[in-house]
PDB file of N, CA and C in Angstrom:
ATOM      1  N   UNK A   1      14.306  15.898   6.936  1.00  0.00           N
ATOM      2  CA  UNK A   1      13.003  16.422   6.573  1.00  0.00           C
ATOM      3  C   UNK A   1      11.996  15.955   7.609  1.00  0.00           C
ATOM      4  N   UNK A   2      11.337  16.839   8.709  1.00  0.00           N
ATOM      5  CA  UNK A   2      10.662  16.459   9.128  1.00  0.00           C
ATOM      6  C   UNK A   2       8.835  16.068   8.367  1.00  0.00           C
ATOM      7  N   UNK A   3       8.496  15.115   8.985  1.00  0.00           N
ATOM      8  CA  UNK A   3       6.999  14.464   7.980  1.00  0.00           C
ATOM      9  C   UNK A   3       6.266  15.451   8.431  1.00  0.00           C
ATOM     10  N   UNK A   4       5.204  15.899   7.769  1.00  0.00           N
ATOM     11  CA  UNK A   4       4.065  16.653   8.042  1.00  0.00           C
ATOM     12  C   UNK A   4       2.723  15.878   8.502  1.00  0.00           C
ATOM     13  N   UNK A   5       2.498  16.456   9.374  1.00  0.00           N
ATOM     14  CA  UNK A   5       1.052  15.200  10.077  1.00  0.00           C
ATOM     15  C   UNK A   5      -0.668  15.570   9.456  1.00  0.00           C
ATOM     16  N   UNK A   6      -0.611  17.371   9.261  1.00  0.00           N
ATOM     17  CA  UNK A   6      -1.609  17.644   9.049  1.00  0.00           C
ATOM     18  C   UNK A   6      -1.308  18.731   7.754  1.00  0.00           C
ATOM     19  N   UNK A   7      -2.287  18.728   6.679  1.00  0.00           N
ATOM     20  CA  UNK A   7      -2.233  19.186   5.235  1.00  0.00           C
ATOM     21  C   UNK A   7      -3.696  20.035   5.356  1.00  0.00           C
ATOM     22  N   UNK A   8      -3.094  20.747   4.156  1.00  0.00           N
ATOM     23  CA  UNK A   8      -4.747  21.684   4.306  1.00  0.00           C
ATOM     24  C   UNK A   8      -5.914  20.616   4.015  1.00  0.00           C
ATOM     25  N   UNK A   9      -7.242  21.849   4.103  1.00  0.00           N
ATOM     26  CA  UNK A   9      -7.961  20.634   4.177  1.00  0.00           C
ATOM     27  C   UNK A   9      -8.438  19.618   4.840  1.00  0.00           C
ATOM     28  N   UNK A  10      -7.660  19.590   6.183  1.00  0.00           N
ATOM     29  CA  UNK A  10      -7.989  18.430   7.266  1.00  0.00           C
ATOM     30  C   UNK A  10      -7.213  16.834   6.534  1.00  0.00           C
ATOM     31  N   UNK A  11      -6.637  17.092   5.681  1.00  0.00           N
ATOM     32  CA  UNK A  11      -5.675  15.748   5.589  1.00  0.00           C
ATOM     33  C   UNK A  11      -5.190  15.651   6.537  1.00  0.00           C
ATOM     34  N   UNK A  12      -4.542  14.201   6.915  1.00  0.00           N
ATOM     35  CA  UNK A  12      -3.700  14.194   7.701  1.00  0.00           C
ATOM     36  C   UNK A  12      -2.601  12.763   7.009  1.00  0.00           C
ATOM     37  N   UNK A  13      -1.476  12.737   7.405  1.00  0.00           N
ATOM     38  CA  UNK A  13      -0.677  11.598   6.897  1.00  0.00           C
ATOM     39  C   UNK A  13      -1.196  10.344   6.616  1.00  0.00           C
ATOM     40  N   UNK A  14      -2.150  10.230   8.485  1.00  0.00           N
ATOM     41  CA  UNK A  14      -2.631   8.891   8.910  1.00  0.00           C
ATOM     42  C   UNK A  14      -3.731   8.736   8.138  1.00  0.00           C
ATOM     43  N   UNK A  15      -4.655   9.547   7.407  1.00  0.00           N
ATOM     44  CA  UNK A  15      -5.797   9.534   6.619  1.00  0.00           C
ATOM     45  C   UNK A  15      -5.361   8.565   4.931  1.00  0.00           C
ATOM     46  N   UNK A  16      -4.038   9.391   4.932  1.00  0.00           N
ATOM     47  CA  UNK A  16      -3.614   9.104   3.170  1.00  0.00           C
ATOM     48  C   UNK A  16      -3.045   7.724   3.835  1.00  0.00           C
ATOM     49  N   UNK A  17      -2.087   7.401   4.739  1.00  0.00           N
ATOM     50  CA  UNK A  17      -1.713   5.992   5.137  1.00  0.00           C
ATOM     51  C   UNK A  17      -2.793   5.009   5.057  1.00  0.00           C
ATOM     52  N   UNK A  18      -4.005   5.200   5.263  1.00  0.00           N
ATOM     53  CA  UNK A  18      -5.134   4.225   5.402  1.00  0.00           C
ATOM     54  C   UNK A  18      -5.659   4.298   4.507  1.00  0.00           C
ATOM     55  N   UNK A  19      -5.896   5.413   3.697  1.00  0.00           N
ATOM     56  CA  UNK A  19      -6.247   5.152   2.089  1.00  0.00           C
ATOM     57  C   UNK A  19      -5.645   4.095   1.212  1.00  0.00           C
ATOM     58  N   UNK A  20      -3.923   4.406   1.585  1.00  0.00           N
ATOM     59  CA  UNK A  20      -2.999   3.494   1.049  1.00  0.00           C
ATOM     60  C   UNK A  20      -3.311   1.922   1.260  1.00  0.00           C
ATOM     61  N   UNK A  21      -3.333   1.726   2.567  1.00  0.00           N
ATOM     62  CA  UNK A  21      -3.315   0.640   2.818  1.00  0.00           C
ATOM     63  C   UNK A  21      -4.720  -0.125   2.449  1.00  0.00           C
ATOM     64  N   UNK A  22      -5.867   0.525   2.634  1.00  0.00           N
ATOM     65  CA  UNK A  22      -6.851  -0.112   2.258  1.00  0.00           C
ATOM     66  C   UNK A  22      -6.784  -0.242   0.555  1.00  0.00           C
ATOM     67  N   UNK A  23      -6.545   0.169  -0.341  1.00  0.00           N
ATOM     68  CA  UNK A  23      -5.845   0.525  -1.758  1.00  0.00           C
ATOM     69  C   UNK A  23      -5.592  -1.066  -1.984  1.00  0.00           C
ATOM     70  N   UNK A  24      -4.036  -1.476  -1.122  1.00  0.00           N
ATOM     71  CA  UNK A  24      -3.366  -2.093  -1.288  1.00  0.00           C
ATOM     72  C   UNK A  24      -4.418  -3.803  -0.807  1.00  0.00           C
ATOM     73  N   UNK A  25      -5.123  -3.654  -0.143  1.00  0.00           N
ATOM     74  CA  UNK A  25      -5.598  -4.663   0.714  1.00  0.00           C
ATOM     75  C   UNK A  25      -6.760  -5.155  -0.114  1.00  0.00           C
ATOM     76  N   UNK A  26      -7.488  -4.112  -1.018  1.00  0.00           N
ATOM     77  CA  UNK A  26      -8.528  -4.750  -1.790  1.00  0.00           C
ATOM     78  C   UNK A  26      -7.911  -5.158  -3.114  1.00  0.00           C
ATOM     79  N   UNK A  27      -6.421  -4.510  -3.596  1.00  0.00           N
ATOM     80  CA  UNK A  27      -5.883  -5.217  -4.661  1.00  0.00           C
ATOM     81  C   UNK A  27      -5.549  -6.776  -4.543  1.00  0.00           C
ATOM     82  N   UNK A  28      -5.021  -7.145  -3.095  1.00  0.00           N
ATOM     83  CA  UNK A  28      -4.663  -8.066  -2.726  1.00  0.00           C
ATOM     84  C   UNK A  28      -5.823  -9.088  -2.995  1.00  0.00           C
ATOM     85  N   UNK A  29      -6.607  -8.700  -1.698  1.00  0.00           N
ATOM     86  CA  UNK A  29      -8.276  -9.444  -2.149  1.00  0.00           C
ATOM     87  C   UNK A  29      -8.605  -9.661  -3.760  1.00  0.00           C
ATOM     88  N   UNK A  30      -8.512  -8.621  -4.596  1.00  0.00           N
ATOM     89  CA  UNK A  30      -8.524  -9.332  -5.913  1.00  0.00           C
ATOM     90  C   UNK A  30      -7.705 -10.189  -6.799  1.00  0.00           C
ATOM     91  N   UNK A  31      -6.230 -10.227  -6.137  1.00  0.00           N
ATOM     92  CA  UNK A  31      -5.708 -11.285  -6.498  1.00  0.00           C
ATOM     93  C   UNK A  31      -5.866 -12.822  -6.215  1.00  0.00           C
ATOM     94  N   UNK A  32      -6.518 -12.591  -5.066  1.00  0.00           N
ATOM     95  CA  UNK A  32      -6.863 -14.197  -4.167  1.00  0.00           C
ATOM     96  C   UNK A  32      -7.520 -14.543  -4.709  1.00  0.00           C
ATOM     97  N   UNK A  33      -8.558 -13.781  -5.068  1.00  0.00           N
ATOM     98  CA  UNK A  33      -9.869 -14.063  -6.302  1.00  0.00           C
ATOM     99  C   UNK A  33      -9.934 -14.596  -7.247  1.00  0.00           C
ATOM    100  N   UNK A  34      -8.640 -13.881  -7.889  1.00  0.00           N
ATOM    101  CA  UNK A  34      -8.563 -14.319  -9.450  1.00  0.00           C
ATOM    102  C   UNK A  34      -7.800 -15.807  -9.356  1.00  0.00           C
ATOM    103  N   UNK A  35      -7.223 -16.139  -8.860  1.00  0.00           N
ATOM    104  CA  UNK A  35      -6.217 -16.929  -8.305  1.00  0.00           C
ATOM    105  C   UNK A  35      -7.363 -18.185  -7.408  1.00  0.00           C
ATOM    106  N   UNK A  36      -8.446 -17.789  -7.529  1.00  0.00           N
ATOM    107  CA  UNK A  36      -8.822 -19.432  -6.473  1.00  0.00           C
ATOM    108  C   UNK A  36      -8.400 -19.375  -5.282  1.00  0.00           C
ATOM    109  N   UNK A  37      -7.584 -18.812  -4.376  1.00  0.00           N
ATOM    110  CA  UNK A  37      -7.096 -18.681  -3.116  1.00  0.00           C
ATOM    111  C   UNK A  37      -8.116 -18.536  -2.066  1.00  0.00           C
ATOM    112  N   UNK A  38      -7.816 -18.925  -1.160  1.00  0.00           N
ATOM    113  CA  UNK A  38      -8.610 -18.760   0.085  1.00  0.00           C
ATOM    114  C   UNK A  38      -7.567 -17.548   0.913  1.00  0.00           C
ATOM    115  N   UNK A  39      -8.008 -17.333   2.573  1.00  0.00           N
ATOM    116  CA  UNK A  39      -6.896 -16.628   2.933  1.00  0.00           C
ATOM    117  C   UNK A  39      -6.179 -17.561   3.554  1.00  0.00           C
ATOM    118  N   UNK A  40      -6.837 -18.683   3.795  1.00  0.00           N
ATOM    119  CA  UNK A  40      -6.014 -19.934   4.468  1.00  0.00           C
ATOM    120  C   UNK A  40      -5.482 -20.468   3.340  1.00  0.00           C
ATOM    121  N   UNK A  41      -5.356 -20.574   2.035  1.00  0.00           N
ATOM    122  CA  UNK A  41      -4.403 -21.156   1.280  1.00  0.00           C
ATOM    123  C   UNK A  41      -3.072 -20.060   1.143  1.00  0.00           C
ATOM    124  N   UNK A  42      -3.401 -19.069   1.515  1.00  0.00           N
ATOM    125  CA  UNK A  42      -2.124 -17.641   1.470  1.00  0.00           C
ATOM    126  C   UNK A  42      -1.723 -18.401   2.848  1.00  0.00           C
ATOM    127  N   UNK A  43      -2.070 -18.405   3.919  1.00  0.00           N
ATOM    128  CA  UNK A  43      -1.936 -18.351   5.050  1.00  0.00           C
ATOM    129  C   UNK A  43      -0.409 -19.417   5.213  1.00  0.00           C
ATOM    130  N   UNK A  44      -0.908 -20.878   4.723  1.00  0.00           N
ATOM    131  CA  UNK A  44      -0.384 -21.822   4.568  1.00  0.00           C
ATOM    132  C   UNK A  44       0.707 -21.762   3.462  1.00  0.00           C
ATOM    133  N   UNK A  45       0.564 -20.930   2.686  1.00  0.00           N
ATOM    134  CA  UNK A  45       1.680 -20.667   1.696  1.00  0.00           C
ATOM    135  C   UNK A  45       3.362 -20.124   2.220  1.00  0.00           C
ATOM    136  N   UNK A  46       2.632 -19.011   3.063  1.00  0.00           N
ATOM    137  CA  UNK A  46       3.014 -18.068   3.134  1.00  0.00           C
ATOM    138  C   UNK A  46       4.063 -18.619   4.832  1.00  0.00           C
ATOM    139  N   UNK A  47       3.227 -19.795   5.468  1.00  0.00           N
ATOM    140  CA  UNK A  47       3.916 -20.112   6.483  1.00  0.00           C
ATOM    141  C   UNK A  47       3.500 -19.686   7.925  1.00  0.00           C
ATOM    142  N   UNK A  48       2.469 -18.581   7.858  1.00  0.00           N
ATOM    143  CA  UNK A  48       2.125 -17.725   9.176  1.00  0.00           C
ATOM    144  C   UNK A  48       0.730 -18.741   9.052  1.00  0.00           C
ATOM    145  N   UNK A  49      -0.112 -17.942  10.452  1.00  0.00           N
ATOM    146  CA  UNK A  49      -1.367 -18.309  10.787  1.00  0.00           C
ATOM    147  C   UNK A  49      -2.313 -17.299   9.836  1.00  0.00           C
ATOM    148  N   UNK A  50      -3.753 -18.175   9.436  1.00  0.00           N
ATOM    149  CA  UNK A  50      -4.770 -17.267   8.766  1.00  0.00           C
ATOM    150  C   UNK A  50      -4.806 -15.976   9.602  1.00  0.00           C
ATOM    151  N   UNK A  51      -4.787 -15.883  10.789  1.00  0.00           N
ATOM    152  CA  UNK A  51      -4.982 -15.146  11.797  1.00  0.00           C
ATOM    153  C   UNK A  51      -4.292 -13.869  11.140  1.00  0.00           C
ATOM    154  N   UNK A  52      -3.485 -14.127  11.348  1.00  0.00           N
ATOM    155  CA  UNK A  52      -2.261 -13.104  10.368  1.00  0.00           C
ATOM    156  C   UNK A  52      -2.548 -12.468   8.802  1.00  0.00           C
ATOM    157  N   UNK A  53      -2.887 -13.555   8.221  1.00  0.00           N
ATOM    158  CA  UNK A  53      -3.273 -12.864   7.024  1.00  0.00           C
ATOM    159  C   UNK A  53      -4.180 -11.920   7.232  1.00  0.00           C
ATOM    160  N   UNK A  54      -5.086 -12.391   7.894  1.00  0.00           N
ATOM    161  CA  UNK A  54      -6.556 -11.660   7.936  1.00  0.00           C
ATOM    162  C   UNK A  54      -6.307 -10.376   8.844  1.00  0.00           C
ATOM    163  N   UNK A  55      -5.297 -10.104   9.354  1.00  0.00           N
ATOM    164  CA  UNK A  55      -4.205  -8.829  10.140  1.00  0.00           C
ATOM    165  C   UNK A  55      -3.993  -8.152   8.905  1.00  0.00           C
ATOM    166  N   UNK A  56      -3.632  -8.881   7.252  1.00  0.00           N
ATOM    167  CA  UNK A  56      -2.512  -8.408   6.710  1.00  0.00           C
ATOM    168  C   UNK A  56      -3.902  -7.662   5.555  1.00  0.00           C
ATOM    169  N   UNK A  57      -4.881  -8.746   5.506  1.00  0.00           N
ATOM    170  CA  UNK A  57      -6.086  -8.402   4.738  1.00  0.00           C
ATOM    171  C   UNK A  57      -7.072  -7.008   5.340  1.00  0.00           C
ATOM    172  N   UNK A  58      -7.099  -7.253   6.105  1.00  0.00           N
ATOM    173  CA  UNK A  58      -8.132  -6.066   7.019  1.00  0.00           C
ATOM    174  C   UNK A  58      -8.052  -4.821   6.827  1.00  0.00           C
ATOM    175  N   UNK A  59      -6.688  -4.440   6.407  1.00  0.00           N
ATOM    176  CA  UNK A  59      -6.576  -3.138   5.572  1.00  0.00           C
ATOM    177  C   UNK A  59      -6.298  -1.827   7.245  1.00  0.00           C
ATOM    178  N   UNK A  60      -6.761  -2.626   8.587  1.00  0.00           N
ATOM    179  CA  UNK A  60      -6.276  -2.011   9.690  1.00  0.00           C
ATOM    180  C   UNK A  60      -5.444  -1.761   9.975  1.00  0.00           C
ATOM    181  N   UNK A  61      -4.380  -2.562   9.801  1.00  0.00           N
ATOM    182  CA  UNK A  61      -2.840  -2.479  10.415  1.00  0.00           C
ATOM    183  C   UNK A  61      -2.213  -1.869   9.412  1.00  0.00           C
ATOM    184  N   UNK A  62      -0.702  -1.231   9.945  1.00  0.00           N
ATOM    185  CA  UNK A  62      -0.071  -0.406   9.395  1.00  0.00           C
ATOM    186  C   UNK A  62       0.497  -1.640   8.130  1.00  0.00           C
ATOM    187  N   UNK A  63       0.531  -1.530   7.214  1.00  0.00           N
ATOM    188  CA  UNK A  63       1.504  -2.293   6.083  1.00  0.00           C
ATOM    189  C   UNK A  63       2.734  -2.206   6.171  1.00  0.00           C
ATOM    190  N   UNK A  64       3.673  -2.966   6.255  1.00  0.00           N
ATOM    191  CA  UNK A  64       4.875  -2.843   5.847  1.00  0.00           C
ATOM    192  C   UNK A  64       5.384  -3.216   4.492  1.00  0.00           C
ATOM    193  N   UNK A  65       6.465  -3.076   4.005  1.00  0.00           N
ATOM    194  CA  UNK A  65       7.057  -3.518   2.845  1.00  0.00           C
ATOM    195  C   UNK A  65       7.356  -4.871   2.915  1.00  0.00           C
ATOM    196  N   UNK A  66       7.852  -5.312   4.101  1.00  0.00           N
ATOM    197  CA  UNK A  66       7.940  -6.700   4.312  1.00  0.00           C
ATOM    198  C   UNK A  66       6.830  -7.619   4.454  1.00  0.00           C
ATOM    199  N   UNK A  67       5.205  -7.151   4.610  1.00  0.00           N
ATOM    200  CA  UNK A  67       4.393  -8.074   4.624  1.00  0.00           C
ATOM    201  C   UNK A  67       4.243  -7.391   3.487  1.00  0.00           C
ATOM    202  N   UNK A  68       4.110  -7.078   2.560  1.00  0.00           N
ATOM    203  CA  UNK A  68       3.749  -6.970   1.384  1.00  0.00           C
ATOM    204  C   UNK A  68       4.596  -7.843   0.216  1.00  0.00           C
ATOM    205  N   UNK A  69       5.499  -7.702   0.431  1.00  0.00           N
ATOM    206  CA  UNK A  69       6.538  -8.629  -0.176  1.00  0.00           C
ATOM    207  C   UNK A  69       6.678 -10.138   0.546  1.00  0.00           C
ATOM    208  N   UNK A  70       5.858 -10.001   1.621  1.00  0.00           N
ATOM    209  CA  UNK A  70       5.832 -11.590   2.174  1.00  0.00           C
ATOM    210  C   UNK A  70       4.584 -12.117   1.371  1.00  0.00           C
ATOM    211  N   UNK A  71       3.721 -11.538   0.868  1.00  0.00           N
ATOM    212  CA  UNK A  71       2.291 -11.515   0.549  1.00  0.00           C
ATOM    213  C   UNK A  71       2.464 -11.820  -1.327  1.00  0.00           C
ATOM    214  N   UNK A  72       3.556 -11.078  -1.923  1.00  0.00           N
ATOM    215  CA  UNK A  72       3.762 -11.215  -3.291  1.00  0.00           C
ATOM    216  C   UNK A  72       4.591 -12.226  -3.537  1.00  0.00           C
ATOM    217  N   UNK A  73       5.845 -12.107  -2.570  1.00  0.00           N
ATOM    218  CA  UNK A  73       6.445 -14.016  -2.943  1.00  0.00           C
ATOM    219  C   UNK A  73       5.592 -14.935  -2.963  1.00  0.00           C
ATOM    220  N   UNK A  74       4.828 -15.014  -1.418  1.00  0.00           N
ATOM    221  CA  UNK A  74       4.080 -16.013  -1.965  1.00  0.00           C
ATOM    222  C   UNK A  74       2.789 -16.586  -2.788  1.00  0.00           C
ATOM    223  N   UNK A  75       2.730 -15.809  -3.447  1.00  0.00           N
ATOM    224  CA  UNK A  75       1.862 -15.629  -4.276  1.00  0.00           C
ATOM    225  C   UNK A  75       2.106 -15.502  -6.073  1.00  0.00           C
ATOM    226  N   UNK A  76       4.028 -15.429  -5.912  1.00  0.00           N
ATOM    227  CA  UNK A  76       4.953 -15.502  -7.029  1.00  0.00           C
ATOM    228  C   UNK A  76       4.570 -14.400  -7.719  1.00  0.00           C
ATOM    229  N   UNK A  77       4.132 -13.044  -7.260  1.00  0.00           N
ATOM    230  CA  UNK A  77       3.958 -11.411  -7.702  1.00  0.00           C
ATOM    231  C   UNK A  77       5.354 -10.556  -7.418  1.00  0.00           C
ATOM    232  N   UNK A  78       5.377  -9.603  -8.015  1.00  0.00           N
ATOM    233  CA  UNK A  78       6.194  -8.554  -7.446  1.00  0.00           C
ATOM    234  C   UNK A  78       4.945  -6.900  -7.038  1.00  0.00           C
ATOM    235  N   UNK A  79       5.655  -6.592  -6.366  1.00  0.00           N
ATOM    236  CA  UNK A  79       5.031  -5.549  -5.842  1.00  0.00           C
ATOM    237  C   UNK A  79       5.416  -4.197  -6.522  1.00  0.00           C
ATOM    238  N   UNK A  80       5.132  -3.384  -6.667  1.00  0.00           N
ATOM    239  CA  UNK A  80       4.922  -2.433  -7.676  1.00  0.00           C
ATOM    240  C   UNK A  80       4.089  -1.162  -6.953  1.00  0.00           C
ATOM    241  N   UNK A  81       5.551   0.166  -6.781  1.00  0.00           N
ATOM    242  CA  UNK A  81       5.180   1.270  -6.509  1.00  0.00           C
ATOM    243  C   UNK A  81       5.420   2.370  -7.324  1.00  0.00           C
ATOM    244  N   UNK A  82       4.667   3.319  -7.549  1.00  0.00           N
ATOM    245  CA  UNK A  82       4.626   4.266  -7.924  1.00  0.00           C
ATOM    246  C   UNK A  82       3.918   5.594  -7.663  1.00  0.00           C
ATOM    247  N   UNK A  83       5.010   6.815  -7.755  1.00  0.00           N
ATOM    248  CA  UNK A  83       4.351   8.387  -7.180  1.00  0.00           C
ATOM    249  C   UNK A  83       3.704   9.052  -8.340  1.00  0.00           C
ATOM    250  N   UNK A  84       2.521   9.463  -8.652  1.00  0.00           N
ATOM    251  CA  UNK A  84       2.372  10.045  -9.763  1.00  0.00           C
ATOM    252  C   UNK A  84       1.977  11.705  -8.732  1.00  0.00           C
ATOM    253  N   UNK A  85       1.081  12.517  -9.847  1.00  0.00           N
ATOM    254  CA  UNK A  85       0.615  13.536  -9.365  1.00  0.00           C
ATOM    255  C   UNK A  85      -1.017  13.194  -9.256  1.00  0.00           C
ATOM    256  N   UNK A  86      -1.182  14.107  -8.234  1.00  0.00           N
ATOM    257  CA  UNK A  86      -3.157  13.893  -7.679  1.00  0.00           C
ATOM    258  C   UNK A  86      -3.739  14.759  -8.526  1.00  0.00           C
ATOM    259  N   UNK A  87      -5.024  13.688  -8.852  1.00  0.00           N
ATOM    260  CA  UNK A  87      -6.008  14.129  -9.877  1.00  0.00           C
ATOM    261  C   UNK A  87      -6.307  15.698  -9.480  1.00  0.00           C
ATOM    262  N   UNK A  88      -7.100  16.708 -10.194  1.00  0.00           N
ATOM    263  CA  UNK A  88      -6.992  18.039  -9.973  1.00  0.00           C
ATOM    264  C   UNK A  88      -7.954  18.106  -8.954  1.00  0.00           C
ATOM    265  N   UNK A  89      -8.909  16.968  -8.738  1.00  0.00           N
ATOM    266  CA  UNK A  89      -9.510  17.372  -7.668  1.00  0.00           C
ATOM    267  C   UNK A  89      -9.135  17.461  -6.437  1.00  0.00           C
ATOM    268  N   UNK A  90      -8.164  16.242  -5.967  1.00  0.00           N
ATOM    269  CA  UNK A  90      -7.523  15.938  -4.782  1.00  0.00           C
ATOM    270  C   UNK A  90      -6.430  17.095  -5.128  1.00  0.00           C
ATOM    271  N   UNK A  91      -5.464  18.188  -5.749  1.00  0.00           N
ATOM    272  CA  UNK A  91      -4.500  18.553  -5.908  1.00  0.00           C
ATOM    273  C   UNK A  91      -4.461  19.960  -4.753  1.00  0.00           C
ATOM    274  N   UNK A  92      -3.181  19.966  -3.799  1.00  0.00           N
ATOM    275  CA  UNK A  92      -3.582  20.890  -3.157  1.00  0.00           C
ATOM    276  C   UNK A  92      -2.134  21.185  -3.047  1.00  0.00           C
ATOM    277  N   UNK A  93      -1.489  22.704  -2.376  1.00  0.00           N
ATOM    278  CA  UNK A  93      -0.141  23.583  -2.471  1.00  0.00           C
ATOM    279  C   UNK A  93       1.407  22.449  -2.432  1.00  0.00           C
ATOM    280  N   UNK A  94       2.020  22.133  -3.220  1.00  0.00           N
ATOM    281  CA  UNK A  94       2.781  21.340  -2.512  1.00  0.00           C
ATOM    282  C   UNK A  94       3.609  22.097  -1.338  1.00  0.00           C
ATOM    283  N   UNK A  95       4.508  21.253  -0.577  1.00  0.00           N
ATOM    284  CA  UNK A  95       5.019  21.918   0.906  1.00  0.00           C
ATOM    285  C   UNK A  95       6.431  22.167  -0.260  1.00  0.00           C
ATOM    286  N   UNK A  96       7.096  23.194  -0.177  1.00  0.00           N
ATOM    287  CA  UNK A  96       8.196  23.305  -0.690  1.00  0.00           C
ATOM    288  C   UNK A  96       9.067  22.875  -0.729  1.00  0.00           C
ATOM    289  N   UNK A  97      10.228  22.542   0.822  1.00  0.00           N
ATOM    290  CA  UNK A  97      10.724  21.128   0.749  1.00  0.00           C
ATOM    291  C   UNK A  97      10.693  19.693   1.014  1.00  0.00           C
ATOM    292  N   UNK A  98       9.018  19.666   0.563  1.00  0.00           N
ATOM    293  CA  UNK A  98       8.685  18.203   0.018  1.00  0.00           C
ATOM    294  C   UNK A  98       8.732  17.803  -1.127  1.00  0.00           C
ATOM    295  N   UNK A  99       8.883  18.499  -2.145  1.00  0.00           N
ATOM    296  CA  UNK A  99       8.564  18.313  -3.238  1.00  0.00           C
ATOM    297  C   UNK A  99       9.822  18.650  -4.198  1.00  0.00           C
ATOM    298  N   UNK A 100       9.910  17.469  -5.250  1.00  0.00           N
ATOM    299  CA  UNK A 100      11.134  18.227  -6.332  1.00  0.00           C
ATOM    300  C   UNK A 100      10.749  19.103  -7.321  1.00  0.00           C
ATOM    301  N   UNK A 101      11.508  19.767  -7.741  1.00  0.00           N
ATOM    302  CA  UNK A 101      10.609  20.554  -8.473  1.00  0.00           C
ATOM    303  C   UNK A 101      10.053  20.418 -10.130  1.00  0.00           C
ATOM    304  N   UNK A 102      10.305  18.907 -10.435  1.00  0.00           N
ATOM    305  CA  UNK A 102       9.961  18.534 -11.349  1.00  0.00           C
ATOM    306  C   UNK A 102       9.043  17.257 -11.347  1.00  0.00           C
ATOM    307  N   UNK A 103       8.722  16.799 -11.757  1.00  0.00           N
ATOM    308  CA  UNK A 103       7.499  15.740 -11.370  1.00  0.00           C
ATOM    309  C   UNK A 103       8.328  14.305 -12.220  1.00  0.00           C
ATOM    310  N   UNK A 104       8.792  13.477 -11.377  1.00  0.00           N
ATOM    311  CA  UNK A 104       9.469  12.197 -11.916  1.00  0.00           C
ATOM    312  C   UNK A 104       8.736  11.073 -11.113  1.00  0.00           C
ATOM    313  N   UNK A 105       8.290  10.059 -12.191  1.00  0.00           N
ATOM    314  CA  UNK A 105       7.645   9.263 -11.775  1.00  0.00           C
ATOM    315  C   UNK A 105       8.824   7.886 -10.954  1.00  0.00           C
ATOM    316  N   UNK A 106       8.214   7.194  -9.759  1.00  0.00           N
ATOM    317  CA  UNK A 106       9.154   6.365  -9.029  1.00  0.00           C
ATOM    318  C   UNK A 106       8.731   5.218  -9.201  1.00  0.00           C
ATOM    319  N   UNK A 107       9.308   4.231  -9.943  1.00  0.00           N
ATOM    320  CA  UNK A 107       8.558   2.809  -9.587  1.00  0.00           C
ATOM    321  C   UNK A 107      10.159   1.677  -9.202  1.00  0.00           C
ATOM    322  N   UNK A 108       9.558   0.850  -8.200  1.00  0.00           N
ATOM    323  CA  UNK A 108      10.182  -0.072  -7.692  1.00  0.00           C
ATOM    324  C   UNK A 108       9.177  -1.136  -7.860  1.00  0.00           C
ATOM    325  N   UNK A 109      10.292  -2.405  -8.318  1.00  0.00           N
ATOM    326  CA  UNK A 109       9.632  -3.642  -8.253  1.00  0.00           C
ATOM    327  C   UNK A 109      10.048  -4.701  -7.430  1.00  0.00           C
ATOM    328  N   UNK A 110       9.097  -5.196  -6.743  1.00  0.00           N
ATOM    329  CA  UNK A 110       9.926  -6.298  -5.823  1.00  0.00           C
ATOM    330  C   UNK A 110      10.189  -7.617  -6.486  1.00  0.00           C
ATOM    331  N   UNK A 111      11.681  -8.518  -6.897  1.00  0.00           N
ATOM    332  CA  UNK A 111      11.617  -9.671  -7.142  1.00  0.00           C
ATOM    333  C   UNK A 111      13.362  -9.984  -7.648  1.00  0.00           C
TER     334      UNK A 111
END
């Protein structure tokens, strides 16, 4: 299956990727929060330099599954994905073979 780069609308992959990731980066930030954490107490947890976290916090860089799951071990979380369907406002043609043709929700947990 080749990925699609550009969606009607002027989406583009890299648009919804940075949505994602920023998503993921202010959830994070609210866990540090709730938690008393600094990013230097993640930092030091976690074994890398603050430098890094604040790479992993910034919501700039591409995310991986592996700093995300480097980010929930140490922090003793699991990570938690799921595909639903887009609200009717965001909802636009699906691509035909992107899509199944029934709507099943996906969740994976890391731990």
């Amino acid at each position: 299956m080749a990925w699609r780069t550009h969606t009607e609308g002027g989406r583009t992959a890299d648009a919804a990727g940075a949505r994602l990731a920023r998503h993921a980066t202010a959830s994070l930030a609210g866990v540090l929060a709730e938690q008393g954490m600094s990013r230097k107490d993640l930092a030091d947890t976690m074994g890398v330099s603050p430098g890094r976290v604040s790479q992993i916090l910034s919501g700039d860089e591409n995310l991986t599954m592996r700093s995300l799951a480097a980010v929930a071990e140490a922090l003793d979380l699991r990570v938690e994905i799921s595909f639903s369907e887009r609200p009717a406002a965001e909802h636009r043609e699906p691509v035909e073979s992107a899509r199944a043709p029934h709507h099943r929700p996906l969740t994976h947990a890391h731990r």
